[in-house]
PDB file of N, CA and C in Angstrom:
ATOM      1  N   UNK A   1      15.979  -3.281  -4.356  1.00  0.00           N
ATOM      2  CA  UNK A   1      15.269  -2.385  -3.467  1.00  0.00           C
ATOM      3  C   UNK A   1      13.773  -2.636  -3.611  1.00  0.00           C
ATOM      4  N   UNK A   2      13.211  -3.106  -2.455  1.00  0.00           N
ATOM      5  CA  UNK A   2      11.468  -3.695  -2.422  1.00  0.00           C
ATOM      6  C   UNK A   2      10.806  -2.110  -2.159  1.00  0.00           C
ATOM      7  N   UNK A   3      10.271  -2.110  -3.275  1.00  0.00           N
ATOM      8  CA  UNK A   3       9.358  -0.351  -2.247  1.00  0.00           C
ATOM      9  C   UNK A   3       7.789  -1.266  -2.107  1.00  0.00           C
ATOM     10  N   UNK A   4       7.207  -0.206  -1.083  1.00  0.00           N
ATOM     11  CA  UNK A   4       5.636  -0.566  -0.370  1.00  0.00           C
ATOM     12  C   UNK A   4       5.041  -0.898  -1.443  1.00  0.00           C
ATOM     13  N   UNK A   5       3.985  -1.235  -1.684  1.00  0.00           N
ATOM     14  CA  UNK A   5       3.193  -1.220  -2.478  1.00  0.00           C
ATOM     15  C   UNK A   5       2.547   0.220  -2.262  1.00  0.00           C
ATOM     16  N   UNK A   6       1.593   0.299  -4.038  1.00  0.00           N
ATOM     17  CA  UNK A   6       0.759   1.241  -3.387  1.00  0.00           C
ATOM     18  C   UNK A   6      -0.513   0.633  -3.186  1.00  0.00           C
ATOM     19  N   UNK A   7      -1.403   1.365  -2.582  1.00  0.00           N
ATOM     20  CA  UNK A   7      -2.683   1.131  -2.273  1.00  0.00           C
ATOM     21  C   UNK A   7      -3.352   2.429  -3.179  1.00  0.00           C
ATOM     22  N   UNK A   8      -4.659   1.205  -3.451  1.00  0.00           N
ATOM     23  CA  UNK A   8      -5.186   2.940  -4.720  1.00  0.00           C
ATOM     24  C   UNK A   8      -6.449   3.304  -3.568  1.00  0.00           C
ATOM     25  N   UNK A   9      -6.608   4.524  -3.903  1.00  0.00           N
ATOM     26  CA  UNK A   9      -7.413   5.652  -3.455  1.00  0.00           C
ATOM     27  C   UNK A   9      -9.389   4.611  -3.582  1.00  0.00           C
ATOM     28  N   UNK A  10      -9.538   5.451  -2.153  1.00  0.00           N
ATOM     29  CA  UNK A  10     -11.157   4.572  -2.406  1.00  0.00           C
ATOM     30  C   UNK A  10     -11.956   5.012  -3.533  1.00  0.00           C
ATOM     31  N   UNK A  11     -11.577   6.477  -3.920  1.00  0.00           N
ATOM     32  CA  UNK A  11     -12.675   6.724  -5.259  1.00  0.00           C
ATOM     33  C   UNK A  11     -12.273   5.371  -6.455  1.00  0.00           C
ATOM     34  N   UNK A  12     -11.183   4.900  -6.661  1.00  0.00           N
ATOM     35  CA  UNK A  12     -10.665   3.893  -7.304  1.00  0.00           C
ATOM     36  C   UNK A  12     -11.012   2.695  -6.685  1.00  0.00           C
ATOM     37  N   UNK A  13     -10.788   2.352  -6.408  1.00  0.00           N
ATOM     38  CA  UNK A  13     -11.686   1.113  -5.417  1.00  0.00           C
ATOM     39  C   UNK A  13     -13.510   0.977  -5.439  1.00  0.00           C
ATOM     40  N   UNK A  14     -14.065   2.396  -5.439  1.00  0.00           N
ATOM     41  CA  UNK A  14     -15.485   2.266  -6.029  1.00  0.00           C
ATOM     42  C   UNK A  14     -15.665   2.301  -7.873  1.00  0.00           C
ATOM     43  N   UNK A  15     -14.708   2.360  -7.895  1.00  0.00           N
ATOM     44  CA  UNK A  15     -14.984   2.926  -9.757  1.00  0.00           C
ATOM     45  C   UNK A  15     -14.806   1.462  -9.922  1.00  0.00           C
ATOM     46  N   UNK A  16     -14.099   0.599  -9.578  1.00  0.00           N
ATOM     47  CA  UNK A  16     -13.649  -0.799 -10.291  1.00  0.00           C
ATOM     48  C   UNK A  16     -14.811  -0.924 -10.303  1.00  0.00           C
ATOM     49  N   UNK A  17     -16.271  -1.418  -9.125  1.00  0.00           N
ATOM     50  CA  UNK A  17     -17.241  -1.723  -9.353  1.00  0.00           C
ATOM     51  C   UNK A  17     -17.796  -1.832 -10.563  1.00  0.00           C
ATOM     52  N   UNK A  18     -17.751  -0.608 -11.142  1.00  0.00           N
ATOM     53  CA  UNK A  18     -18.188  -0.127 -12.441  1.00  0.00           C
ATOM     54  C   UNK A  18     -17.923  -0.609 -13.534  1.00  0.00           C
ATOM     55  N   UNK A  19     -16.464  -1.338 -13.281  1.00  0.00           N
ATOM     56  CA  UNK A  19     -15.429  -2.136 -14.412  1.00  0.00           C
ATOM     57  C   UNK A  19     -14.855  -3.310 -14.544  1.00  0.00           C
ATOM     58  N   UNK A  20     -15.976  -4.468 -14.100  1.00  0.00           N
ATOM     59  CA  UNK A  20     -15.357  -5.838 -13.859  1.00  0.00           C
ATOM     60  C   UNK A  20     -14.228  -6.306 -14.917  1.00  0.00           C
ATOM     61  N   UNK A  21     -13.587  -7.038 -14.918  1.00  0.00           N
ATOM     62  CA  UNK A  21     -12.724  -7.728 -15.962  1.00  0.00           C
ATOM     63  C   UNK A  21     -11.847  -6.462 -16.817  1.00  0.00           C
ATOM     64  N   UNK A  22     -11.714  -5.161 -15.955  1.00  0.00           N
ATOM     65  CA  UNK A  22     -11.181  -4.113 -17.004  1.00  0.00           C
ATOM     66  C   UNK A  22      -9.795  -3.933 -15.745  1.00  0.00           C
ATOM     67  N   UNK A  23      -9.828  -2.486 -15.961  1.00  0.00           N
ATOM     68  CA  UNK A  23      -8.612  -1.427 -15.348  1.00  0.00           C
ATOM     69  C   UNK A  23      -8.936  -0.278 -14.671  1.00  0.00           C
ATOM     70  N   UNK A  24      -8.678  -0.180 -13.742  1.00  0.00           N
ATOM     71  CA  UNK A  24      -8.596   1.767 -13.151  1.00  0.00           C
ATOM     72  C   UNK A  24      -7.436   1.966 -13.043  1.00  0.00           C
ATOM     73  N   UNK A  25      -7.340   3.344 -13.225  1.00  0.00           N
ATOM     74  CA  UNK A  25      -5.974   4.184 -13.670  1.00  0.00           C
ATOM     75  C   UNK A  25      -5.920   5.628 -12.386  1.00  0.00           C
ATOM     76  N   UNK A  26      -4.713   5.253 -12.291  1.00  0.00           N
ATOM     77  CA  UNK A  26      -4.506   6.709 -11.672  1.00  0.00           C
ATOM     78  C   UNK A  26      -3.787   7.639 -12.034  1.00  0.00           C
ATOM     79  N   UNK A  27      -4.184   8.383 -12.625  1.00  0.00           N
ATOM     80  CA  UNK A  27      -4.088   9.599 -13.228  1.00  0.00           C
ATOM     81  C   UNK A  27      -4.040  10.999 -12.409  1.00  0.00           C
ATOM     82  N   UNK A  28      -2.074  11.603 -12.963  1.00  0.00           N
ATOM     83  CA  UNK A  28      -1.698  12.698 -12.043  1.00  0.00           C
ATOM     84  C   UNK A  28      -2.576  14.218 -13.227  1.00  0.00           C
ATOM     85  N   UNK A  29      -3.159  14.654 -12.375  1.00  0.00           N
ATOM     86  CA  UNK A  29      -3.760  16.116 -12.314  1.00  0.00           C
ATOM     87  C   UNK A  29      -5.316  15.754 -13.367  1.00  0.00           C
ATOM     88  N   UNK A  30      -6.172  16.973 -13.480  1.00  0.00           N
ATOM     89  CA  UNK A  30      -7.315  17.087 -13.735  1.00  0.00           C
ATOM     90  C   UNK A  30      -7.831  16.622 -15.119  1.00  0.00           C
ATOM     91  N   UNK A  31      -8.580  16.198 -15.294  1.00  0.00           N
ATOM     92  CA  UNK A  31      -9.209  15.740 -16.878  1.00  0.00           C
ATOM     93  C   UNK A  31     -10.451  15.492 -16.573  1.00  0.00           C
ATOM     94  N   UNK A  32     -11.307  16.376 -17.632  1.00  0.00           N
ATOM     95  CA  UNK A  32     -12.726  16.355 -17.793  1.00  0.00           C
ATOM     96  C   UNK A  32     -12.904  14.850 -18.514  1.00  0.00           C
ATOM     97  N   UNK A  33     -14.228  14.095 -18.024  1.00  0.00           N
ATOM     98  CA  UNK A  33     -14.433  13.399 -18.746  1.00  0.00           C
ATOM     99  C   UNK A  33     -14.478  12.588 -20.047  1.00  0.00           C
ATOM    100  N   UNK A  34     -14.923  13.796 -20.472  1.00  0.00           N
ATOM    101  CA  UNK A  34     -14.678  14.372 -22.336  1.00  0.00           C
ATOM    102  C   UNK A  34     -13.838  14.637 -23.023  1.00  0.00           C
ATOM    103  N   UNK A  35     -12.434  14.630 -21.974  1.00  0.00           N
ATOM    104  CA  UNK A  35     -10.857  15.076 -22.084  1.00  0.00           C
ATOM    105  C   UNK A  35     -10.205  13.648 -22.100  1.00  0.00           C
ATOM    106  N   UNK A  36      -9.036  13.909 -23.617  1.00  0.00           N
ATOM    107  CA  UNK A  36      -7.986  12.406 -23.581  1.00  0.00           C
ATOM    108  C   UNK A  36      -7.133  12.634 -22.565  1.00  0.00           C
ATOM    109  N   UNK A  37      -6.916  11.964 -21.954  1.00  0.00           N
ATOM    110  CA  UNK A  37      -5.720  11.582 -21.044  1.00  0.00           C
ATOM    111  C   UNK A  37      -4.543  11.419 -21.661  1.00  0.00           C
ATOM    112  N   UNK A  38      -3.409  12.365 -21.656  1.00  0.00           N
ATOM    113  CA  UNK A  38      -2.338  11.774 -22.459  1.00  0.00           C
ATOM    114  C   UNK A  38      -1.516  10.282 -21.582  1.00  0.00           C
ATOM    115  N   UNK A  39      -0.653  10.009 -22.358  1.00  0.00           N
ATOM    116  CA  UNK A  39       0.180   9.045 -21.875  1.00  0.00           C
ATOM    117  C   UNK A  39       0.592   8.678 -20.531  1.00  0.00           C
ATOM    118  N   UNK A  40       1.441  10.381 -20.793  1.00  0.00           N
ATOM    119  CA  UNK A  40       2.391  10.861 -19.966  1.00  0.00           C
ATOM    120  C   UNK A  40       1.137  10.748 -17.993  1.00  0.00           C
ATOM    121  N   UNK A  41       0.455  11.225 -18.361  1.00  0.00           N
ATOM    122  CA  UNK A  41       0.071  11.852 -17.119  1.00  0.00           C
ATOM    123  C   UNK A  41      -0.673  10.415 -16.501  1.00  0.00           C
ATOM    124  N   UNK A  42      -0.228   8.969 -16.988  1.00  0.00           N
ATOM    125  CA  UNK A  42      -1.248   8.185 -16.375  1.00  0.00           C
ATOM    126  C   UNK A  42      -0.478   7.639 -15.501  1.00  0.00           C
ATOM    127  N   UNK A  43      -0.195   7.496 -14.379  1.00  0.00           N
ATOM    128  CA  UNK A  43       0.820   7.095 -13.142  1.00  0.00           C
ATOM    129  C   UNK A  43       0.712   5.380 -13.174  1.00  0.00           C
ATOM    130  N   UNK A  44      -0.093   4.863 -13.665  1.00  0.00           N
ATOM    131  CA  UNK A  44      -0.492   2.922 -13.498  1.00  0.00           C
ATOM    132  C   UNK A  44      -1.729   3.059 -13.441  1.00  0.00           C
ATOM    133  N   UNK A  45      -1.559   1.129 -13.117  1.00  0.00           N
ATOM    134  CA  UNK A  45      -2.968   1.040 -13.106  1.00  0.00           C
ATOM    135  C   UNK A  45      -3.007  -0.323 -11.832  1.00  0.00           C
ATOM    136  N   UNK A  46      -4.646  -0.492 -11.978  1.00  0.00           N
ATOM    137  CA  UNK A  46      -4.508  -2.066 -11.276  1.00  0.00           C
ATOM    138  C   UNK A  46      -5.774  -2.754 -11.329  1.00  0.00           C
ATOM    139  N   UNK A  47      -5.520  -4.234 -11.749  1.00  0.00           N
ATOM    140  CA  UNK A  47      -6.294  -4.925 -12.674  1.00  0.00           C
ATOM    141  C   UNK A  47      -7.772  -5.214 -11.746  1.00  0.00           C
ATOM    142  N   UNK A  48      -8.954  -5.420 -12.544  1.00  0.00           N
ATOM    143  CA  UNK A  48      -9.914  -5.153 -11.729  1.00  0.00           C
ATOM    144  C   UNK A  48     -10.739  -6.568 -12.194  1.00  0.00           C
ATOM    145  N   UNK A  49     -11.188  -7.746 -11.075  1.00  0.00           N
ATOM    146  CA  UNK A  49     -11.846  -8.648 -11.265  1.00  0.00           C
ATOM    147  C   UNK A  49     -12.971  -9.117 -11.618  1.00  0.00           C
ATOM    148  N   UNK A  50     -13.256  -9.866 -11.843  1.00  0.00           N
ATOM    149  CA  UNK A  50     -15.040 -10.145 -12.486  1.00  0.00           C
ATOM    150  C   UNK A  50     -16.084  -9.862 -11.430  1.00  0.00           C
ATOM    151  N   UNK A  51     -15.599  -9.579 -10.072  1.00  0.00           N
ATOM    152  CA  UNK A  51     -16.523  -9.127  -9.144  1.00  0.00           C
ATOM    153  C   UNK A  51     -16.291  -7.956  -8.641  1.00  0.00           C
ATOM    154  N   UNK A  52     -15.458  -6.667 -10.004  1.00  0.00           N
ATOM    155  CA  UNK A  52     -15.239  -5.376  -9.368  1.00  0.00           C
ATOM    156  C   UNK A  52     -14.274  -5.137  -8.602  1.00  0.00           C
ATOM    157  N   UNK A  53     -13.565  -6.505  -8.151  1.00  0.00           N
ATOM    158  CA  UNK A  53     -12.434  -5.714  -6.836  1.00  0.00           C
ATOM    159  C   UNK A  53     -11.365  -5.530  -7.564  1.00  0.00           C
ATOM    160  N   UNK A  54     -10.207  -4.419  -7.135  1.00  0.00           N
ATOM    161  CA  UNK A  54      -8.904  -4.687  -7.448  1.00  0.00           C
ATOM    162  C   UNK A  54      -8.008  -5.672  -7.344  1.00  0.00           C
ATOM    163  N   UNK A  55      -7.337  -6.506  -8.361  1.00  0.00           N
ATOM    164  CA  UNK A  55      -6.513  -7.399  -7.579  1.00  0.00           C
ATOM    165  C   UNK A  55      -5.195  -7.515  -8.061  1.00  0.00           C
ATOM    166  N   UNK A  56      -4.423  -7.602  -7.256  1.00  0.00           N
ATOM    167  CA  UNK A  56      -2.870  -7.440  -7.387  1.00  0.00           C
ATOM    168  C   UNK A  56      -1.913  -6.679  -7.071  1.00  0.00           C
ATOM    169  N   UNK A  57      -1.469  -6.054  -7.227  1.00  0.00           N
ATOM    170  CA  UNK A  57      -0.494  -5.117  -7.304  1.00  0.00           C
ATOM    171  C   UNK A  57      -0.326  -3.956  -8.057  1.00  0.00           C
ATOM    172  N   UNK A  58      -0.225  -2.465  -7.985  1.00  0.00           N
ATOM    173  CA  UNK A  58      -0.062  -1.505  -8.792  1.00  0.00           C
ATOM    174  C   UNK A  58       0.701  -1.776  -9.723  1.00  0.00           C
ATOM    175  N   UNK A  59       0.886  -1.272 -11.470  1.00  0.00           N
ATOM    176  CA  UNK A  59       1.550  -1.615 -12.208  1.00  0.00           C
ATOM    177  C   UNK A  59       2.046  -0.215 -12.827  1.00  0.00           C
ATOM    178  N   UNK A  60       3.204   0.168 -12.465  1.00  0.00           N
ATOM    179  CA  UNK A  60       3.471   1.135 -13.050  1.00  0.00           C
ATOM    180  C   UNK A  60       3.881   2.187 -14.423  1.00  0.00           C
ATOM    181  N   UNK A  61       3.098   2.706 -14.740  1.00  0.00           N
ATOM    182  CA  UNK A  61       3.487   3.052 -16.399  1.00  0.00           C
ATOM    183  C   UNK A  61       5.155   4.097 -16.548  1.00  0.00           C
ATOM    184  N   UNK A  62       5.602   2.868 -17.324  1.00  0.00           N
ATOM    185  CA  UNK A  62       7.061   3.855 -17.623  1.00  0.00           C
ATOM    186  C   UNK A  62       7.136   5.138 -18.443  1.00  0.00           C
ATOM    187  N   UNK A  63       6.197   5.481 -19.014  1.00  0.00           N
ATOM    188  CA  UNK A  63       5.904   6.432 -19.795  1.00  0.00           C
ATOM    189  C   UNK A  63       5.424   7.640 -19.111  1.00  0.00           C
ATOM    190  N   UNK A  64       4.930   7.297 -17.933  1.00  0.00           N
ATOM    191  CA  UNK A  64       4.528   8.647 -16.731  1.00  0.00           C
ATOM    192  C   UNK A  64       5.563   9.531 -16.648  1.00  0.00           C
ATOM    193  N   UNK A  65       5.459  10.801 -16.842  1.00  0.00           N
ATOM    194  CA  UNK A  65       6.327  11.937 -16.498  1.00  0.00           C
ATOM    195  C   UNK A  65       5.805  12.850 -15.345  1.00  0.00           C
ATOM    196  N   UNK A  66       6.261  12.606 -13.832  1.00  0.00           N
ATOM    197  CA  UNK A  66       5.422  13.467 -13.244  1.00  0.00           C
ATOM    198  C   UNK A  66       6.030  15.314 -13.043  1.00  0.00           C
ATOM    199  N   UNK A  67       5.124  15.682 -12.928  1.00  0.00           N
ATOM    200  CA  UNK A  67       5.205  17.302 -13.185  1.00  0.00           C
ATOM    201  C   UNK A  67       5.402  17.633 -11.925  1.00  0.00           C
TER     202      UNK A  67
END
């Protein structure tokens, strides 16, 4: 069974900027800055290039429990 891809959200798409050669995460419900993110609540991620863009495909964390 092929599902869509996802497409990440433009606030994610501007944050990579911020994070060449790293990760943005999408993360289900609220967390202060200053706040750990548990495990559970991180939905994936998707890998972010030396010029800021996203590239690839969403990668989904098996450890996500959504609420």
């Amino acid at each position: 069974m092929n599902q869509k891809p996802i497409k990440p959200p433009e606030e994610l798409v501007q944050q990579a900027k911020l994070y060449p050669n790293g990760w943005v995460y999408q993360i289900d419900g609220k967390f202060s800055p200053n706040q750990a993110v548990p495990p559970e609540a991180i939905m994936g991620a998707w890998k972010v290039d030396s010029n800021g863009n996203i590239q690839g495909e969403f990668l989904p964390n098996p450890n996500y429990k959504q609420k």
